[in-house]
Protein backbone atom coordinates (compact mmCIF):
# COMPACT_ATOMS: atom_id res chain seq x y z
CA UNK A 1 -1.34 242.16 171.10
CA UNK A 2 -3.95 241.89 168.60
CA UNK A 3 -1.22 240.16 165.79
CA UNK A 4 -0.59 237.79 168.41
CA UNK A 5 -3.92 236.63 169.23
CA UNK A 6 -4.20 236.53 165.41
CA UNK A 7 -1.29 234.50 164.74
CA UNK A 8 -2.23 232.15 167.67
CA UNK A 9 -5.88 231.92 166.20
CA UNK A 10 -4.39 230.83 162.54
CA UNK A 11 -1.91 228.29 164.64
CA UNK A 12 -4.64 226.70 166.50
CA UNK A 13 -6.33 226.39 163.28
CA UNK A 14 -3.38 224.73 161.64
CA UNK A 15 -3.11 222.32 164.47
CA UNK A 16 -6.69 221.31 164.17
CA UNK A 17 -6.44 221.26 160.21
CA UNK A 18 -3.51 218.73 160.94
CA UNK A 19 -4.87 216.61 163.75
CA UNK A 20 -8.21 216.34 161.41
CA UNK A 21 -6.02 214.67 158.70
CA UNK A 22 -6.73 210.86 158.71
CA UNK A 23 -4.54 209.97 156.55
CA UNK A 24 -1.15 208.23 157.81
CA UNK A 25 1.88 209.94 157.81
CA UNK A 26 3.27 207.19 155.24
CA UNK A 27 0.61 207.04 152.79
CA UNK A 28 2.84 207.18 150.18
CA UNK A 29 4.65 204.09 151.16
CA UNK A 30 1.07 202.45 151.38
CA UNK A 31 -0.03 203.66 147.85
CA UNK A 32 3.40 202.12 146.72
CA UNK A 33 3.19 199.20 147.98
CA UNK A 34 -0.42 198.76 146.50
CA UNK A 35 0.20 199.76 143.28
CA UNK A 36 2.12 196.52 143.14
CA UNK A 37 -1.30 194.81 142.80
CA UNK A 38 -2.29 196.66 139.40
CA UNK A 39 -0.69 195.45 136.02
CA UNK A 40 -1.44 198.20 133.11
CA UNK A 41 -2.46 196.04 130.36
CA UNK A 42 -1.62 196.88 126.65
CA UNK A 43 -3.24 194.30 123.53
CA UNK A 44 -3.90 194.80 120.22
CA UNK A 45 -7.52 194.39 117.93
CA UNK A 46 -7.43 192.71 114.78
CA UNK A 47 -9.76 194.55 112.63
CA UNK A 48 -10.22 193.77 108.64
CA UNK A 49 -8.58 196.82 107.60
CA UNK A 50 -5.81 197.49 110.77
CA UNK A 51 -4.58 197.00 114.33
CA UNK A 52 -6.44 199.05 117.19
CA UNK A 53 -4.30 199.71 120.20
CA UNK A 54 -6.00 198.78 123.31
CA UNK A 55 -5.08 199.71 126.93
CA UNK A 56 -6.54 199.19 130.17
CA UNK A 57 -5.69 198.50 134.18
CA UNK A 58 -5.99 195.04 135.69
CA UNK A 59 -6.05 193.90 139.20
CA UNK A 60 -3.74 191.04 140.61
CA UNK A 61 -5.96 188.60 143.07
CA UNK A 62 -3.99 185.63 143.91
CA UNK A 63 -1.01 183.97 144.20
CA UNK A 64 -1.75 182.11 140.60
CA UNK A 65 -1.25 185.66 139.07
CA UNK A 66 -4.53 185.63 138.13
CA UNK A 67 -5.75 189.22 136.58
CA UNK A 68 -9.33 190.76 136.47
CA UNK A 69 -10.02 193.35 133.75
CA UNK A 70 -13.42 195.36 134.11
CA UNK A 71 -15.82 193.65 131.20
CA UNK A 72 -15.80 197.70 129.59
CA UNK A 73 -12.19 197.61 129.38
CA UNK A 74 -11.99 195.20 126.46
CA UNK A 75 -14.32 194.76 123.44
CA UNK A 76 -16.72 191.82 124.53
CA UNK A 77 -17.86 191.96 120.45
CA UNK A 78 -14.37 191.12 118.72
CA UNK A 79 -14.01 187.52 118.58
CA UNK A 80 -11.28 186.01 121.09
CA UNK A 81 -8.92 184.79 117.86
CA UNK A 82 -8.66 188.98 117.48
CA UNK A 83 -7.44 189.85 120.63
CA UNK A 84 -3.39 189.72 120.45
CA UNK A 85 -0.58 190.58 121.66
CA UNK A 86 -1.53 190.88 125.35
CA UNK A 87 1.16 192.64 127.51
CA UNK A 88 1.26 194.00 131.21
CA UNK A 89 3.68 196.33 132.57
CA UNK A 90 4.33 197.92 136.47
CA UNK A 91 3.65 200.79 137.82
CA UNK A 92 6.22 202.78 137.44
CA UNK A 93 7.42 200.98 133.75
CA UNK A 94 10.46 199.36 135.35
CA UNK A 95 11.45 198.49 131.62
CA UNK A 96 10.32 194.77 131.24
CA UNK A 97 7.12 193.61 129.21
CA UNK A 98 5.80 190.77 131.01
CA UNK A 99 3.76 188.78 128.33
CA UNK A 100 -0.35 187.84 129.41
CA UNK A 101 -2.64 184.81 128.35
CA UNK A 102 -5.87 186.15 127.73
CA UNK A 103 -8.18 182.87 129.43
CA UNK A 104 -11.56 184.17 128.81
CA UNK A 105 -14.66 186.50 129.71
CA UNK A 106 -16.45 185.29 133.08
CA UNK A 107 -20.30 185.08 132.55
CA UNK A 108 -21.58 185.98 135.96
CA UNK A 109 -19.29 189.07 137.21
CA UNK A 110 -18.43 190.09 132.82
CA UNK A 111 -14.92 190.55 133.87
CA UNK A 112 -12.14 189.43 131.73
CA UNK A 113 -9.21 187.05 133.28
CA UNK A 114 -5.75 187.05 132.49
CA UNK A 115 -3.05 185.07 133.26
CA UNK A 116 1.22 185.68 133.07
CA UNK A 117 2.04 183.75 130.59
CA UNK A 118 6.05 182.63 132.08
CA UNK A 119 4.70 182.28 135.73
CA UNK A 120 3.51 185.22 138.18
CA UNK A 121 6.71 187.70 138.38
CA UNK A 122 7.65 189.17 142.10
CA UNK A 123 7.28 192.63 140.85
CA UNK A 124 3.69 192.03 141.40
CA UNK A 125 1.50 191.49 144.55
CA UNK A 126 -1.94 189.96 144.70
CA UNK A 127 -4.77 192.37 146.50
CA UNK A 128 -5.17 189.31 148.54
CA UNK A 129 -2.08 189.71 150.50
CA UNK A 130 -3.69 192.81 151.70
CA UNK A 131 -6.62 192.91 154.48
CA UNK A 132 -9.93 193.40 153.03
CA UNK A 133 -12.42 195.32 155.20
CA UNK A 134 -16.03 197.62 154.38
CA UNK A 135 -16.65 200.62 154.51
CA UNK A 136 -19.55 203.42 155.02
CA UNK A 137 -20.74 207.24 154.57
CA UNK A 138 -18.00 209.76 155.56
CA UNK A 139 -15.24 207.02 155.56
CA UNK A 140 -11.95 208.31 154.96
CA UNK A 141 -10.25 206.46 151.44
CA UNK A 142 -7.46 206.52 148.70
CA UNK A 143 -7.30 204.94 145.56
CA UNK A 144 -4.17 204.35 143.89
CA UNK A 145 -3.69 204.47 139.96
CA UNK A 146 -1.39 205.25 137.22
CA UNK A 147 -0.59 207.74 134.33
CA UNK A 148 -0.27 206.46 130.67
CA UNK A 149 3.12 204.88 129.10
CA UNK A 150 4.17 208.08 128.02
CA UNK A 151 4.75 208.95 131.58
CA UNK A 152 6.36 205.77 132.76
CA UNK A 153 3.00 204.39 134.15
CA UNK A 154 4.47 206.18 137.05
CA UNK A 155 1.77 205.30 140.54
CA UNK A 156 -0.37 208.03 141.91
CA UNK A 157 -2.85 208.16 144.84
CA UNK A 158 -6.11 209.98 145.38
CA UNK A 159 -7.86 210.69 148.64
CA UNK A 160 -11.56 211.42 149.37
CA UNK A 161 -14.68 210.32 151.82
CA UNK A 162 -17.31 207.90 151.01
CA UNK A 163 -20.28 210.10 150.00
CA UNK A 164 -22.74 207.13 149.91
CA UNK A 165 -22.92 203.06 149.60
CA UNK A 166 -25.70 202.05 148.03
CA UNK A 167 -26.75 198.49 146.55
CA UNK A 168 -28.00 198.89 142.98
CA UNK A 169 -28.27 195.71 142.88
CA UNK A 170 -23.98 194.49 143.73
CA UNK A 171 -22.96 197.22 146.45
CA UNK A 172 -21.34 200.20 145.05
CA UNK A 173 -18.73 202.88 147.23
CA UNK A 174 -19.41 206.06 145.93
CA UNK A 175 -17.48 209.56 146.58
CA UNK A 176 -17.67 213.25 145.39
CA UNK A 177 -14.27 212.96 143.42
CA UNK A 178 -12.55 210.71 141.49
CA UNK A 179 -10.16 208.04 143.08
CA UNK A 180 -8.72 206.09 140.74
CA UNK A 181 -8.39 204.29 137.16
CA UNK A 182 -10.96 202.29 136.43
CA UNK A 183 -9.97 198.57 137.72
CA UNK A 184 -7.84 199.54 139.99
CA UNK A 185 -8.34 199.22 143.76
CA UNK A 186 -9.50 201.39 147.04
CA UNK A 187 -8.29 201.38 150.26
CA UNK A 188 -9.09 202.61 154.14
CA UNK A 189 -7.21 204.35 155.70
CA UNK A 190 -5.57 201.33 157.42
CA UNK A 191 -4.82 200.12 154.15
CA UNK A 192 -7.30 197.74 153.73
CA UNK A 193 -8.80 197.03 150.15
CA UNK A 194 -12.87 198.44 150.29
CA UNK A 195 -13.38 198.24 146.66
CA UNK A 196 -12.66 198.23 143.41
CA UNK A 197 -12.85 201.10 141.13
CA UNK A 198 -15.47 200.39 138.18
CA UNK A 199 -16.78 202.88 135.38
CA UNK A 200 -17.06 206.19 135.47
CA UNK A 201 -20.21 207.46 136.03
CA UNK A 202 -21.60 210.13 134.10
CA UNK A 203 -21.84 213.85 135.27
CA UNK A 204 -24.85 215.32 134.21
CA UNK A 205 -24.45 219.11 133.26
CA UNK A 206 -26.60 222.14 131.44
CA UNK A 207 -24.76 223.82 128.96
CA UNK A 208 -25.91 227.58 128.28
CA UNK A 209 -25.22 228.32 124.21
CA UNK A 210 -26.98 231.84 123.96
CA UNK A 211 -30.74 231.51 124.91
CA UNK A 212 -30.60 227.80 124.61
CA UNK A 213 -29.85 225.03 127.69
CA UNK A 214 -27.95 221.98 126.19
CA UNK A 215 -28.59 218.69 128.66
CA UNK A 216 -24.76 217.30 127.98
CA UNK A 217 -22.95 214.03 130.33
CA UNK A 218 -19.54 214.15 130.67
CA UNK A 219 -17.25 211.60 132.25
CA UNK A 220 -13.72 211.62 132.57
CA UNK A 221 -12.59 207.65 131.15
CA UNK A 222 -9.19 207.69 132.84
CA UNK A 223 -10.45 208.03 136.40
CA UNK A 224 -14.19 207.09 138.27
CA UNK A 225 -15.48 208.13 141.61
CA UNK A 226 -17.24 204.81 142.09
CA UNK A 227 -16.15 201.00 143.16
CA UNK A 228 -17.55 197.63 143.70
CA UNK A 229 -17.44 196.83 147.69
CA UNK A 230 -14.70 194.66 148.62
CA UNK A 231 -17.16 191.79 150.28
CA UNK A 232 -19.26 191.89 146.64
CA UNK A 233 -15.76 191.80 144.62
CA UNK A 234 -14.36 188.48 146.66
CA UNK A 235 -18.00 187.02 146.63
CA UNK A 236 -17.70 187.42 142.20
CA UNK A 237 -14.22 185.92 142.51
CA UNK A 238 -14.95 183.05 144.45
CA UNK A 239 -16.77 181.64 141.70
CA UNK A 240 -14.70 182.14 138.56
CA UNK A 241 -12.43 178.97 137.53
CA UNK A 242 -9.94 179.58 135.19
CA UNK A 243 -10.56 176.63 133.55
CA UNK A 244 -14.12 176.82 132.97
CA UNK A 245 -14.59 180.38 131.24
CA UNK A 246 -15.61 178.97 127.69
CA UNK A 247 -17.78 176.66 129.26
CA UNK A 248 -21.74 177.09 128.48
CA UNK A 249 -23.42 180.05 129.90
CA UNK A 250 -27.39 180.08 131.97
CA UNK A 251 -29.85 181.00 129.65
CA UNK A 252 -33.55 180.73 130.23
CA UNK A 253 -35.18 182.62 127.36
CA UNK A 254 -36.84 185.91 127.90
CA UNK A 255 -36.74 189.33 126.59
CA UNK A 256 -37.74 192.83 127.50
CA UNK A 257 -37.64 192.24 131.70
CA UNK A 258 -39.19 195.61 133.25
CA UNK A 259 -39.30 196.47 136.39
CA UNK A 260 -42.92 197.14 138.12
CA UNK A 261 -43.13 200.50 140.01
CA UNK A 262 -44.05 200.90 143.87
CA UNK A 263 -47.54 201.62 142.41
CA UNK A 264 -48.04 198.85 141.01
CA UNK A 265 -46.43 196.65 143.62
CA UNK A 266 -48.95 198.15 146.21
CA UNK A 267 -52.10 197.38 144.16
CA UNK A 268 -51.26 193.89 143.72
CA UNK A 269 -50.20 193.23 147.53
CA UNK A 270 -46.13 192.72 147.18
CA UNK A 271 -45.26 195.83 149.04
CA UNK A 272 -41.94 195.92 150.09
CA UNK A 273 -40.30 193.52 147.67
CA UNK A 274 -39.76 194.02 144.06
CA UNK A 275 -41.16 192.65 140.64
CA UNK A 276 -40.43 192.13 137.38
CA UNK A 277 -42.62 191.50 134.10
CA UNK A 278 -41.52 189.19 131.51
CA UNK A 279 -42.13 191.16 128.81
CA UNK A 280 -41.66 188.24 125.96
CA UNK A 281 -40.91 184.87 125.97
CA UNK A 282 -39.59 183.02 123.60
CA UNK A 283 -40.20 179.87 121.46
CA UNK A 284 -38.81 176.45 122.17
CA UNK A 285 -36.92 177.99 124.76
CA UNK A 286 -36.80 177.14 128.41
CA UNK A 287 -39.40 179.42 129.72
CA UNK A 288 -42.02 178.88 127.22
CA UNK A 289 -41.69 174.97 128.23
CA UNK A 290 -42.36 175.99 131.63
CA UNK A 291 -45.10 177.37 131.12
CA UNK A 292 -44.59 180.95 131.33
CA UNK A 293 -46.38 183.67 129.79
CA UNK A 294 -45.54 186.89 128.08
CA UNK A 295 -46.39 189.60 130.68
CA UNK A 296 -46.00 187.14 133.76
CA UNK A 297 -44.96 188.97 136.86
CA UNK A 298 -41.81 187.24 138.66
CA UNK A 299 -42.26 188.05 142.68
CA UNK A 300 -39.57 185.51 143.78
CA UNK A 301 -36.58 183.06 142.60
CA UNK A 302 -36.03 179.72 144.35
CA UNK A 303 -38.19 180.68 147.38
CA UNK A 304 -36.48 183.69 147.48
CA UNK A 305 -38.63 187.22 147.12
CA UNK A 306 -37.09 189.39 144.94
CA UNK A 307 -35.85 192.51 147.18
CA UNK A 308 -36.83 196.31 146.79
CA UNK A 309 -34.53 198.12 145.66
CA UNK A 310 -33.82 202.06 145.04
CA UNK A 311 -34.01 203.12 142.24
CA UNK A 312 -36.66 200.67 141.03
CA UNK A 313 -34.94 199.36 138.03
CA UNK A 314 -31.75 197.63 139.83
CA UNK A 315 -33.98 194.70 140.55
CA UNK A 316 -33.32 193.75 136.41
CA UNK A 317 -29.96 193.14 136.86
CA UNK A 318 -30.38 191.44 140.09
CA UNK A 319 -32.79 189.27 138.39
CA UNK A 320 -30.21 188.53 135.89
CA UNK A 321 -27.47 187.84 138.12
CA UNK A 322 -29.20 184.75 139.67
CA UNK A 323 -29.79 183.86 136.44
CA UNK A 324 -26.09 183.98 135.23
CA UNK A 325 -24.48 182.36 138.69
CA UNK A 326 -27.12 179.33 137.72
CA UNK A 327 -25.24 176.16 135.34
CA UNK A 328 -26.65 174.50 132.63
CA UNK A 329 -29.05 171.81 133.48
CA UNK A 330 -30.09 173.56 136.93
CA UNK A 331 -33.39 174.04 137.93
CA UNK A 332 -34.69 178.05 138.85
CA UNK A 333 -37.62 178.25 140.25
CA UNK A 334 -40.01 181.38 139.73
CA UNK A 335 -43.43 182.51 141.51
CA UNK A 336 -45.27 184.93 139.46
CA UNK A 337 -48.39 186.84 139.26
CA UNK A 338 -50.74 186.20 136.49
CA UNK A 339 -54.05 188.05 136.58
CA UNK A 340 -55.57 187.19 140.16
CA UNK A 341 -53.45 184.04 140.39
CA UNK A 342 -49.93 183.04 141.90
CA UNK A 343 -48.16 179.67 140.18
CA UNK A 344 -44.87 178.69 140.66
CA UNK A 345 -42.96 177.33 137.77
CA UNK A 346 -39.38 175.20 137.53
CA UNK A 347 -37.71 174.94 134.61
CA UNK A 348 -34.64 173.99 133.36
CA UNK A 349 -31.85 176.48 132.81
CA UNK A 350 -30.00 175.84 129.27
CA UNK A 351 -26.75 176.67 127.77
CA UNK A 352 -27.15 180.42 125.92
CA UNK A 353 -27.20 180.48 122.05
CA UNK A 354 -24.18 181.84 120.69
CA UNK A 355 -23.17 185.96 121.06
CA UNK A 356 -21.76 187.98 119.03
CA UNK A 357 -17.82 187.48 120.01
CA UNK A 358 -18.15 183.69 119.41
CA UNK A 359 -20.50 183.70 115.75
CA UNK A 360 -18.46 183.01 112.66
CA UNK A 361 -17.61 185.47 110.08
CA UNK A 362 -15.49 186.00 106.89
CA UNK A 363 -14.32 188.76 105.60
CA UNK A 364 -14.44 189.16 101.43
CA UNK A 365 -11.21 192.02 100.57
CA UNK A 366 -11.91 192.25 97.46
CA UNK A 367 -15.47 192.50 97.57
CA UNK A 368 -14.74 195.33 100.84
CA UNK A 369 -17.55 193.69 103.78
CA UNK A 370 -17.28 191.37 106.34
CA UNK A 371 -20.45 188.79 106.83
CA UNK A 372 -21.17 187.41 110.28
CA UNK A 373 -24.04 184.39 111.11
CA UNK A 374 -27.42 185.28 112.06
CA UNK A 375 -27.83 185.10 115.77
CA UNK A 376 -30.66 184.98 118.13
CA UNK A 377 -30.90 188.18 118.93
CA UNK A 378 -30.60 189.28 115.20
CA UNK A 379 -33.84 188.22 114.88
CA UNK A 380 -35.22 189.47 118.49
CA UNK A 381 -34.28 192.34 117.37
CA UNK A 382 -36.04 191.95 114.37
CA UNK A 383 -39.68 190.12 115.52
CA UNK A 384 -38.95 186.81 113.76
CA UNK A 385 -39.94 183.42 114.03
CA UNK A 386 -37.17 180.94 115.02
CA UNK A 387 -37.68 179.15 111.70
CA UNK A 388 -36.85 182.65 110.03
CA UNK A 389 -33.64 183.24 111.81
CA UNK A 390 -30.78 182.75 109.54
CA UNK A 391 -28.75 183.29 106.87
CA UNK A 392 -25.94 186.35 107.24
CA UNK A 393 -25.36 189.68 108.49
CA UNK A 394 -23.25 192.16 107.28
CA UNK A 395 -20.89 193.00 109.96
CA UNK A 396 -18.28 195.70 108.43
CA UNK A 397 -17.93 197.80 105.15
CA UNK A 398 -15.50 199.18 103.83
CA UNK A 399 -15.81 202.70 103.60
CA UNK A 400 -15.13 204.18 99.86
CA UNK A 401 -15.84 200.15 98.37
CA UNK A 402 -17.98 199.75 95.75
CA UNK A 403 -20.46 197.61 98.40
CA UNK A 404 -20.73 201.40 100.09
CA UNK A 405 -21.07 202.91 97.20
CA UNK A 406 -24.60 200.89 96.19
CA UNK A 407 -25.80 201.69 99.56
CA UNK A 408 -24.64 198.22 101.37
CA UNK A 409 -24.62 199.27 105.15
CA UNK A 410 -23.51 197.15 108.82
CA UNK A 411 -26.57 195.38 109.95
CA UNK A 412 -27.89 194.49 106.41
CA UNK A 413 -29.36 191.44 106.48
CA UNK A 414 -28.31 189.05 103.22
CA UNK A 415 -31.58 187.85 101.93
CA UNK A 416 -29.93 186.26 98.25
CA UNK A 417 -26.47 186.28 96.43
CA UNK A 418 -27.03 187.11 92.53
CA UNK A 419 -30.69 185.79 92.68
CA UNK A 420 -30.04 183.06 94.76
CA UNK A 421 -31.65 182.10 98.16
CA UNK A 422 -29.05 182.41 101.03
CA UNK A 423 -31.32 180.99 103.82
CA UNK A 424 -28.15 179.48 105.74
CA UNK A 425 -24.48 181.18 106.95
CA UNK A 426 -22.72 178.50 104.89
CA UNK A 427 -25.51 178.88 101.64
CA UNK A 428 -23.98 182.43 101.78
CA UNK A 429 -20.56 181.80 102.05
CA UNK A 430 -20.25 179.52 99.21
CA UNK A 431 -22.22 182.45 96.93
CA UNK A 432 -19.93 184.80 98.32
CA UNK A 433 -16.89 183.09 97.20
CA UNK A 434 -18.35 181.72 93.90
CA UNK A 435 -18.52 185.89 93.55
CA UNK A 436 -15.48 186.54 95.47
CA UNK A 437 -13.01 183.76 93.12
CA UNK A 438 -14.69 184.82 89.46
CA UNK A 439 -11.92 187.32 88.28
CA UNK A 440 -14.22 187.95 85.24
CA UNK A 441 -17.20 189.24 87.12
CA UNK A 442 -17.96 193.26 86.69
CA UNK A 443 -20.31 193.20 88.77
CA UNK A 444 -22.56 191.21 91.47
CA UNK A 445 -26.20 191.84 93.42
CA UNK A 446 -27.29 191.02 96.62
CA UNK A 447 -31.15 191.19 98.27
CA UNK A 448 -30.64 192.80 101.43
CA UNK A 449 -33.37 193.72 104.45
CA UNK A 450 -33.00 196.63 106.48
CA UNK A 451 -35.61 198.07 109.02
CA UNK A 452 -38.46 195.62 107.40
CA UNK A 453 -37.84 196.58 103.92
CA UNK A 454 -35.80 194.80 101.13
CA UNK A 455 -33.52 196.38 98.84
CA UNK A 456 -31.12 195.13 96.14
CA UNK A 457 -27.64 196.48 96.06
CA UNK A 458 -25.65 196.28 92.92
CA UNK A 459 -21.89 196.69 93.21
CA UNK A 460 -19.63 197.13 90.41
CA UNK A 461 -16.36 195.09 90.90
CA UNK A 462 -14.56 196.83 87.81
């Protein structure tokens, strides 16, 4: 009698277990069907020397075929002209390689877009042909994914509970687990698409090596246990045009934005609400023709006060988002706090200076370094005046050159070309190939500044 009871307890217990399960009996059909909406990506980088292999997972959105990429997924530093060879395949690999368009990096939401580049094939489905709903804490989810080409990209699907939502400042879904590949999507249990899976985020750890506790972060780059919400997602996409992702981007001149802590919030009376000191502004730039100040304390944007958030230091890049969804030639409004005072200040957002994926370089083989143009935030980085900012940077070396050799390192800033001034990006180019195209030359110098101190590096060419 007693193994009865027994057995019935552990049956009972199985019948719970099982009526407990959320998930639908034809989840896999589901995750199928979903996976229809990822394309894994493969592309190539054009480097000096060789060809990097890049890989990644995209998300279908509409009926165009358009494609979001997460902005981590592809080097935002390589100039466009270096990214080739852009391919997507389905999960599983049914054989075909469907060629991609790469159209451009979005400013506001950093994601990349793709397009198909012989018209959106029906092996695919958009996310928008699914519902798209929200979810909260101890929600029920699965996130579908795939393995790498050497397993056929074959679809798999990963179930877990919402272990918080949190807005930091876009709202985030996270869980306990990992649910998918980063950039690929998450679902309720009704199949509806509650976010989309972003970067991993780092597991923090304490590694014991004899007497000694190492502080290490791991994270796991095929998979992440977080997502953008579904309702922040859509509200990105809304906003990208396909044709408009090379246009100008909102820049309004300021540096070093820190976020004021709930102490200092109380003392100066903006309890409940965030702030955010402008730590430098810059010359001739939109700010500073404002009127703004270096250490001015922003309280609100376009009548708007800036929200608290938790942890403290989202409110920077929820400062910077208004920023970025502003266009050229719009006008952002700012109170601040300056000593005892409040003023309110409208200026005039500008196009950005150039970054680092569209500057200009050229890259000397024989001579074994790449140069790149001096860029704004070169010299932020550096302290200069604007009149100061220019000439070259050295962007790649060649490792085993004779440049390497004389101590020529990335980052070096070209001061002068065998004596001569190189105070421009073209002054140094046409020194460089004067060098470069003398096939009698043994050897060449350069002037070179590196952490505030010059240095001359003389390179022996034979």
């Amino acid at each position: 009698m007693r193994f009865l009871f027994s057995n019935l307890g552990l049956l009972q217990i199985g019948m719970l277990c099982a009526l407990s399960d959320p998930f639908p009996a034809n989840l896999s059909e589901m995750a199928v069907a979903r996976s229809k909406a990822i394309v894994a990506l493969e592309f190539v980088v054009e480097r000096e020397l060789d060809r990097q292999q890049g890989n990644a997972y995209g998300l279908v959105v509409d009926d165009m075929g358009t494609i979001v990429v997460l902005e981590s997924r592809i080097p935002t530093w390589v100039p466009v002209q270096k990214l080739k060879n852009f391919v997507g395949f389905t999960l599983p690999h049914d054989d075909e390689e469907y060629p991609l368009e790469y159209l451009g990096n979005d400013y506001a939401s950093g994601w990349h877009i793709l397009g198909f580049k012989d018209g959106f094939p029906d092996v695919f489905r958009p996310i928008s042909d699914f519902d798209s709903n929200t979810v909260s804490i101890g929600d029920p989810v699965f996130g579908v994914g795939g393995v790498g080409k050497d397993m056929g990209f074959d679809p798999f699907v990963l179930t877990g509970r919402v272990a918080m939502t949190k807005r930091m400042p876009d709202r985030q879904i996270i869980l306990r687990d990992d649910i998918a590949n980063p950039g690929a999507p998450i679902f309720n249990v009704a199949g509806d698409f509650v976010a989309w899976a972003g970067d991993p985020l780092g597991l923090k750890r304490i590694m014991t090596v004899g007497r000694d506790a190492l502080n290490i972060s791991m994270t796991n780059p095929e998979e992440s246990s977080v997502g953008l919400s579904s309702d922040d997602f859509f509200d990105y996409l809304l906003r990208i045009d396909r044709d408009g992702l090379d246009g100008p981007r909102a820049w309004i001149g300021v540096t070093g934005m820190q976020p004021i802590d709930p102490e200092v919030a109380k003392y100066l009376g903006i309890e409940k609400q965030s702030g955010i000191v402008l730590s430098e502004i810059l010359d001739d730039s939109p700010s500073s023709e404002a009127g703004l100040e270096n250490n001015d304390i922003v309280i609100s944007v376009d009548d708007e006060p800036l929200p608290q958030f938790r942890p403290d230091f989202s409110v920077t890049p929820y400062f910077q988002k208004l920023i970025r969804l502003k266009q050229p030639g719009e006008v952002l409004s700012m109170e601040i706090i300056r000593g005892d005072e409040r003023k309110t200040f409208r200026l005039v957002v500008e196009a950005g200076p150039k970054n680092v994926r569209e500057a200009d370089y050229r890259f000397y083989e024989k001579l074994g370094f790449t140069v790149r143009e001096f860029l704004l935030t070169d010299g932020i980085r550096r302290r200069l005046p604007k009149e100061d900012m220019n000439g070259a940077i050295v962007n790649f070396v060649r490792r085993s050159s004779a440049v390497e050799t004389a101590g020529l390192r990335n980052g070096d800033w070209i001061k002068q070309v065998e004596g001569q001034p190189a105070d421009t990006f073209s002054a140094v180019l046409q020194l460089l190939d004067k060098v470069d195209g003398d096939e009698e030359k043994a050897e060449f110098v350069l002037l070179v500044e590196r952490n505030n101190e010059t240095s001359f590096i003389r390179a022996q060419l034979k």
